[in-house]
Protein backbone atom coordinates (compact mmCIF):
# COMPACT_ATOMS: atom_id res chain seq x y z
CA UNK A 1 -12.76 10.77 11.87
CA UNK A 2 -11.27 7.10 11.84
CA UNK A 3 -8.36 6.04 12.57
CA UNK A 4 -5.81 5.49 9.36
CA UNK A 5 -5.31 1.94 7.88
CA UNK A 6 -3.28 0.28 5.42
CA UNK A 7 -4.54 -1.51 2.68
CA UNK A 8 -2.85 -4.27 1.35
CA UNK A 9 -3.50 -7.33 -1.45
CA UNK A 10 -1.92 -9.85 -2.24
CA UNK A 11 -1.51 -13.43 -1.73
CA UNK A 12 -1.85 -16.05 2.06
CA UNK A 13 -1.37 -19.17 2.84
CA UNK A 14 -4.26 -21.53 2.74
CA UNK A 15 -4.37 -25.06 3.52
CA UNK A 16 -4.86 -26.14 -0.33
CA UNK A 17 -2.44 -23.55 -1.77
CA UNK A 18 -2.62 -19.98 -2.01
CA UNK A 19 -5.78 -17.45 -1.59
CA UNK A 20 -6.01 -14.07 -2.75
CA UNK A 21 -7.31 -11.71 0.34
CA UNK A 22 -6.98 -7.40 1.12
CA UNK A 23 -5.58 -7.16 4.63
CA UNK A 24 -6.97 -3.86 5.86
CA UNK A 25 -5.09 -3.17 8.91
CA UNK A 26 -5.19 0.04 11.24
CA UNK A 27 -2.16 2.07 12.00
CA UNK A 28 -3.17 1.51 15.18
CA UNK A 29 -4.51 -1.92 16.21
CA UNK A 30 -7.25 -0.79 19.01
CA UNK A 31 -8.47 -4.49 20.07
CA UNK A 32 -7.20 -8.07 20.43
CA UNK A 33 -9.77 -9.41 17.85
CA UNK A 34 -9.93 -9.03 14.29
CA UNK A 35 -12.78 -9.66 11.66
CA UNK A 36 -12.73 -12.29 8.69
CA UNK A 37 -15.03 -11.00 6.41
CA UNK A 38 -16.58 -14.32 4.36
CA UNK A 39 -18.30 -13.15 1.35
CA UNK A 40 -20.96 -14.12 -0.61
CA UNK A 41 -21.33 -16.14 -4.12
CA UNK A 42 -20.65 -16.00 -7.26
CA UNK A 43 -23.42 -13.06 -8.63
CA UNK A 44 -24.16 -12.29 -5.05
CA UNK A 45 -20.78 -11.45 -4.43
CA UNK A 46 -20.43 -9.03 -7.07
CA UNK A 47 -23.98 -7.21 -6.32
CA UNK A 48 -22.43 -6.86 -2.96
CA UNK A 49 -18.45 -5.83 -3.70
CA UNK A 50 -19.15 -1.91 -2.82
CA UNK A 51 -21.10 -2.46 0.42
CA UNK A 52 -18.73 -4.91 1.70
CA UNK A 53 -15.27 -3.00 0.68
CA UNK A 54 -17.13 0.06 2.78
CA UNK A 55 -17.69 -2.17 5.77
CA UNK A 56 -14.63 -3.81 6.14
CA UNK A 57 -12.95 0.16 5.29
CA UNK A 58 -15.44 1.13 8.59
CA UNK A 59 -14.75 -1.48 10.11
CA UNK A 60 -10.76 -0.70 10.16
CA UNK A 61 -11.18 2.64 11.07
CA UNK A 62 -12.48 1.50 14.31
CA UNK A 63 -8.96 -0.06 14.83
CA UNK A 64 -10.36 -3.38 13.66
CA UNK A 65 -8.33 -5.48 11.64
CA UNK A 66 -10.30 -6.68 8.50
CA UNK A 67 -9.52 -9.77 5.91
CA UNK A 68 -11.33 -9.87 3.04
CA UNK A 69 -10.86 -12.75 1.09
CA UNK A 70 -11.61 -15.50 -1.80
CA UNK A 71 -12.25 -19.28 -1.06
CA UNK A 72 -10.15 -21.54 -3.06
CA UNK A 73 -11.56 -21.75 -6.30
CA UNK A 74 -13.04 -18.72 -6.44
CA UNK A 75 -12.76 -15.12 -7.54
CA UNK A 76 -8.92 -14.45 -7.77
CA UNK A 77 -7.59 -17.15 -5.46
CA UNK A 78 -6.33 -20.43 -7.61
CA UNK A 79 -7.73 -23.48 -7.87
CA UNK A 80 -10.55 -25.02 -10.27
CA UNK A 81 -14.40 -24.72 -8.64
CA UNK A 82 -15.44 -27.77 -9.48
CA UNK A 83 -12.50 -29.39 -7.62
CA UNK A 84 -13.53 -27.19 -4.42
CA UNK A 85 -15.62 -28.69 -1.64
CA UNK A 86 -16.93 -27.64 1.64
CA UNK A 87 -14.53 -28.52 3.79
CA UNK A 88 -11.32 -27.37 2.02
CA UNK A 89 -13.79 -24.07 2.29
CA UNK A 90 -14.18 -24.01 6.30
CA UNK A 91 -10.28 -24.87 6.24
CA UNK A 92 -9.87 -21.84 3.90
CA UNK A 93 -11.62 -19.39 6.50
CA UNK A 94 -9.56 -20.92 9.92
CA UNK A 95 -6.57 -20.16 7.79
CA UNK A 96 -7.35 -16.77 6.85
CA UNK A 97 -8.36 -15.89 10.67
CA UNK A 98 -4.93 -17.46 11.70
CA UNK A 99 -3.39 -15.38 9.24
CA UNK A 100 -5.04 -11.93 9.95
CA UNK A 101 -4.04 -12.76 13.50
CA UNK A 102 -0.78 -13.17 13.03
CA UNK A 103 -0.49 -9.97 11.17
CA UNK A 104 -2.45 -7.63 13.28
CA UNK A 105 -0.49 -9.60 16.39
CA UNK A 106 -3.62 -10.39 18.22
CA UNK A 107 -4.96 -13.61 19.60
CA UNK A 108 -9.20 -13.65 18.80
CA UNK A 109 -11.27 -13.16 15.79
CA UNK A 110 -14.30 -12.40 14.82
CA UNK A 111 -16.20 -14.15 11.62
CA UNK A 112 -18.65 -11.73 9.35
CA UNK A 113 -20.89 -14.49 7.52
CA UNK A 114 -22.48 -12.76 4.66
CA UNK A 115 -25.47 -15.02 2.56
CA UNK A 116 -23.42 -18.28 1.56
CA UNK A 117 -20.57 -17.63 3.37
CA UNK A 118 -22.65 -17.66 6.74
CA UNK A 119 -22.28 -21.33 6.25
CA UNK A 120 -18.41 -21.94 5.67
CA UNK A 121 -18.16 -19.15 8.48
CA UNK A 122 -20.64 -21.07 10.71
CA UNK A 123 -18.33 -24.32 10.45
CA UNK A 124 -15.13 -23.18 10.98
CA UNK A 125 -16.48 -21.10 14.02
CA UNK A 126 -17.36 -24.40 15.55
CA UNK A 127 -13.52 -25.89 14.54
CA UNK A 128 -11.83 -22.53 15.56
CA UNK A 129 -13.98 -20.46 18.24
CA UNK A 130 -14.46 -16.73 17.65
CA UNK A 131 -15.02 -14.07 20.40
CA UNK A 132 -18.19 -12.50 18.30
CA UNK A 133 -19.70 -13.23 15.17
CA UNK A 134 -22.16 -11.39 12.88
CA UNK A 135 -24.44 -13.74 10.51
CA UNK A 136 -26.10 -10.96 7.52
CA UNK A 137 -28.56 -12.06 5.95
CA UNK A 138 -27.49 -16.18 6.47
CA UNK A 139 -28.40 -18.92 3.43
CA UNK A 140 -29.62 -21.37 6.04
CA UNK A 141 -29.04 -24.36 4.04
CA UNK A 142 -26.44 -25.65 1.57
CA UNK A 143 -29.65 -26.98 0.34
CA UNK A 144 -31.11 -23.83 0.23
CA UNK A 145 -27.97 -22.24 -1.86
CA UNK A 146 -28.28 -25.37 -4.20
CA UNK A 147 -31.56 -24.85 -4.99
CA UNK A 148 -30.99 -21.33 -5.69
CA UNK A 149 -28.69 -21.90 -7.99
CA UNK A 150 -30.33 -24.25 -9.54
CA UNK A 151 -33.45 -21.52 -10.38
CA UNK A 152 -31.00 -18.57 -11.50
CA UNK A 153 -29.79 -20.56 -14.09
CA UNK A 154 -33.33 -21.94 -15.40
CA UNK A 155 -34.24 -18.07 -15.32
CA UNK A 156 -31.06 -17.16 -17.58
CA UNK A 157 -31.67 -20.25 -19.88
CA UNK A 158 -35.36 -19.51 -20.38
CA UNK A 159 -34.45 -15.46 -21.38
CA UNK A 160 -32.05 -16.54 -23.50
CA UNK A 161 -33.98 -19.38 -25.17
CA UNK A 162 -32.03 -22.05 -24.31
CA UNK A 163 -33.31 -25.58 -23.31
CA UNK A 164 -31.81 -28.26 -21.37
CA UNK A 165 -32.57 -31.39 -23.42
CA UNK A 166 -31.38 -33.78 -20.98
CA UNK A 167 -34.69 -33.71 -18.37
CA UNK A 168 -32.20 -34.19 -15.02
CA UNK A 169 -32.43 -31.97 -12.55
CA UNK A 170 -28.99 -30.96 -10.62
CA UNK A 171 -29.92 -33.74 -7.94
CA UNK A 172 -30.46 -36.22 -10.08
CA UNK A 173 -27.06 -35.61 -11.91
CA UNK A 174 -25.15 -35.15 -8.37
CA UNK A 175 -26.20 -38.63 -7.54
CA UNK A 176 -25.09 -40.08 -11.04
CA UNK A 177 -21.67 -38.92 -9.82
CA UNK A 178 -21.43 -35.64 -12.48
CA UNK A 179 -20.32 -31.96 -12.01
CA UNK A 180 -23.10 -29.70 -12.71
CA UNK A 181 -22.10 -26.11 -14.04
CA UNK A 182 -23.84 -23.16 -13.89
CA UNK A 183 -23.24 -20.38 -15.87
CA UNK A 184 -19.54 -21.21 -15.64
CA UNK A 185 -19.68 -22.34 -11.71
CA UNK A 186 -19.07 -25.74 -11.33
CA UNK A 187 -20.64 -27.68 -8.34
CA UNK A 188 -19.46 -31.29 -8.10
CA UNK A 189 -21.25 -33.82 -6.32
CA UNK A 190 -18.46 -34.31 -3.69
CA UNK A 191 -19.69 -30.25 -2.82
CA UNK A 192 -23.33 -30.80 -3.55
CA UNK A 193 -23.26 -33.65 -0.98
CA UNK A 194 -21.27 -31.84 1.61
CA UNK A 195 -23.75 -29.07 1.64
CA UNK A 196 -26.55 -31.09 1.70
CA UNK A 197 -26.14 -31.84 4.94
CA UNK A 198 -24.99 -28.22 6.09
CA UNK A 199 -28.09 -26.11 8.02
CA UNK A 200 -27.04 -22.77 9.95
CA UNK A 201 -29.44 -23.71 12.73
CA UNK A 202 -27.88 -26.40 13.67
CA UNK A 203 -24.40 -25.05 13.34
CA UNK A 204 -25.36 -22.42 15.98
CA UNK A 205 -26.15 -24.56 18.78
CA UNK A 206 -22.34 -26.00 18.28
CA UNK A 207 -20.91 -22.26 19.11
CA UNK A 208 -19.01 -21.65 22.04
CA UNK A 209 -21.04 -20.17 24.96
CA UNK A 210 -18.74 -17.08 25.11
CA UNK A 211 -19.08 -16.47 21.43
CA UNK A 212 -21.59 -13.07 21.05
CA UNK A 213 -23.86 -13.61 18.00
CA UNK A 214 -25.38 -11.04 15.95
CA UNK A 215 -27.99 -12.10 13.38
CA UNK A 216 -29.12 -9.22 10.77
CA UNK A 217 -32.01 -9.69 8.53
CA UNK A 218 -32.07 -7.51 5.61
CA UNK A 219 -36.05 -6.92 4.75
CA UNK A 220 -39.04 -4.39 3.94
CA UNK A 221 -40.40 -6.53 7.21
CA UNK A 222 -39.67 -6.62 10.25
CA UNK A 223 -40.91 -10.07 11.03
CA UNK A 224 -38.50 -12.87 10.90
CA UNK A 225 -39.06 -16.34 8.94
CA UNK A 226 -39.90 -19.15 11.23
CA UNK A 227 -36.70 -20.55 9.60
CA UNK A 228 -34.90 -18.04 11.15
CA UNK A 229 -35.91 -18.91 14.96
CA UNK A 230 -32.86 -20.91 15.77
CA UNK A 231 -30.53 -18.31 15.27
CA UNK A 232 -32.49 -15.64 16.76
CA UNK A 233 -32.54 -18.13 19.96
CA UNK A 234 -28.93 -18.29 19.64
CA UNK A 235 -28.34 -14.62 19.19
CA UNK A 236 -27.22 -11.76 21.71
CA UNK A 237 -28.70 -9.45 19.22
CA UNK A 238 -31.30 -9.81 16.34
CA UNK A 239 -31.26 -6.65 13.93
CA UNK A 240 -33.57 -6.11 11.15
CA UNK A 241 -32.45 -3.64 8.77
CA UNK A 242 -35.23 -2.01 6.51
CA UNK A 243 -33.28 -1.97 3.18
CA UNK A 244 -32.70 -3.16 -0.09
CA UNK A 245 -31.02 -6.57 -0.82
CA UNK A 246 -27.63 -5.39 -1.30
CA UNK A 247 -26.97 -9.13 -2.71
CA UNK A 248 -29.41 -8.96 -5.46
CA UNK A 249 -28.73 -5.34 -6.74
CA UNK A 250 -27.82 -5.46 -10.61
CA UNK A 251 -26.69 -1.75 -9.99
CA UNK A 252 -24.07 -0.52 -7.74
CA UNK A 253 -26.06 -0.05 -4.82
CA UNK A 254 -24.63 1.71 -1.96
CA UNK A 255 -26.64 2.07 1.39
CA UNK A 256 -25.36 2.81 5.42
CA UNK A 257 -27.82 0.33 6.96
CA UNK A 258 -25.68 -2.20 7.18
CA UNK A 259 -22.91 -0.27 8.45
CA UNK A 260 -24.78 1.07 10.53
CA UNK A 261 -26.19 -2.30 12.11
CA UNK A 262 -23.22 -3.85 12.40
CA UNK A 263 -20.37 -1.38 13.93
CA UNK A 264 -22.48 -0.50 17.44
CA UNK A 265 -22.25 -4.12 17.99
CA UNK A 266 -18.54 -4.65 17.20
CA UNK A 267 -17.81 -1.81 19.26
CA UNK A 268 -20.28 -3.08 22.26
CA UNK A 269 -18.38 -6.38 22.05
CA UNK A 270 -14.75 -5.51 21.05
CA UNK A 271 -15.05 -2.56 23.31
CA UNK A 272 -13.81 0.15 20.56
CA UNK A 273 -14.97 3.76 19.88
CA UNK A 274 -17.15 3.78 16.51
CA UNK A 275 -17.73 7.00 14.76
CA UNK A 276 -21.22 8.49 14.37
CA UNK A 277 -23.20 8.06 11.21
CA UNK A 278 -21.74 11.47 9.73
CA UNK A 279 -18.53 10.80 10.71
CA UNK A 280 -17.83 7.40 8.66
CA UNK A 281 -15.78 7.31 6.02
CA UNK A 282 -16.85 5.70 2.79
């Protein structure tokens, strides 16, 4: 059994006005880090809203502190998207690990990058060091993400007959200086410039020595993507996790891979017990 934790939403303090967050804190706080759980985007995030409410509830019953969260902008926390950029972003996670810190009393922290928000995570671990960090299943690229979103929304215009008479592309409208929206996301070109020049292999070599990186790939494979190779040189554990991809699930899709992949290494590194499989609570 886990230890008992409080759950708790509401509104913190974020450099550009309030963000909406659930504090799940532990009765009783077993370590001096806590985890900032950075979530994905947009669809992605709501494919992946069970899996991740289960791992940050697993997570706390470790006696880890947990913060999930919304980036300005997004979800329930104020703010317009296409006003948003990258940076007020990385600010957005620094300030949620300073306030889950301040809450659980503890000093360190520990980011939980999932798909985009590897890359917001990435950045403010390089303004605001971490003890550990855990990268699943990392967008490598704001490039990468803006290309991506890019394609959904062709796919949803062509099945629902729609056409875009105008012949630009998003790139070509970012660098006329226009807000491009997709399917009620706004991307300005203030963002779509910032996260052009965003790549998570890069961003890794800037981490603190001391910082313990876990990497998890999420695959029917069990071979990486050459992409991948800078992280996995970075990494003090590589984990690939035969599984669905919980991001892309239209369903509610609930699975214990993940869990499973990523509390051995919090415990390892935080140095706290973690319940066997059958003994997690869900």
């Amino acid at each position: 059994m886990g230890l008992s934790c409080n759950e708790t939403s509401g509104y913190l303090p974020g450099p550009g006005g309030d963000l909406y967050g659930t504090l799940h804190l532990p009765e009783r706080v077993a370590t001096d880090t806590a985890v900032v759980l950075v979530e994905p985007f947009g669809e992605e995030k709501k494919c992946a809203y069970r899996l991740l409410v289960r791992l940050a509830r697993a997570i706390a019953a470790c006696g880890i502190p947990v913060l999930r969260f919304d980036l300005a902008g997004t979800g329930d926390s104020p703010g317009e998207h296409a006003q948003a950029d990258f940076a007020g972003w990385c600010a957005d996670v620094c300030a949620a690990a300073d306030f889950v810190r301040q809450q659980a009393g503890i000093s360190a922290w520990c980011p939980i990058g999932v798909r985009f928000g590897a890359l917001p995570a990435l950045q403010a671990a390089v303004e605001l060091p971490p003890r550990a960090m855990v990268l699943l299943e990392p967008v490598l690229s704001g490039n990468e993400f803006l290309r991506d979103l890019e394609r959904r929304q062709k796919i949803k215009d062509m099945m629902s007959g729609q056409r875009d008479d105008t012949g630009a592309d998003a790139a070509s409208r970012w660098r006329a200086g226009e807000t491009v929206d997709f399917g009620g996301v706004a991307v300005s070109s203030q963002m779509a410039g910032q996260l052009s020049e965003v790549e998570a292999g890069s961003l890794v070599g800037k981490l603190a020595p001391a910082c313990a990186l876990q990497v998890i790939r999420v695959s029917g494979s069990a071979k990486l993507p050459p992409a991948w190779q800078p992280l996995v040189d970075a990494a003090k554990q590589t984990t690939v996790v035969a599984d669905k991809p919980f991001w892309g699930q239209l369903e509610y899709y609930e699975s214990d891979a993940v869990i499973d992949a990523v509390l051995p290494f919090l415990g390892d590194i935080l140095q706290v017990a973690v319940p066997k499989t059958e003994e997690k609570v869900s």
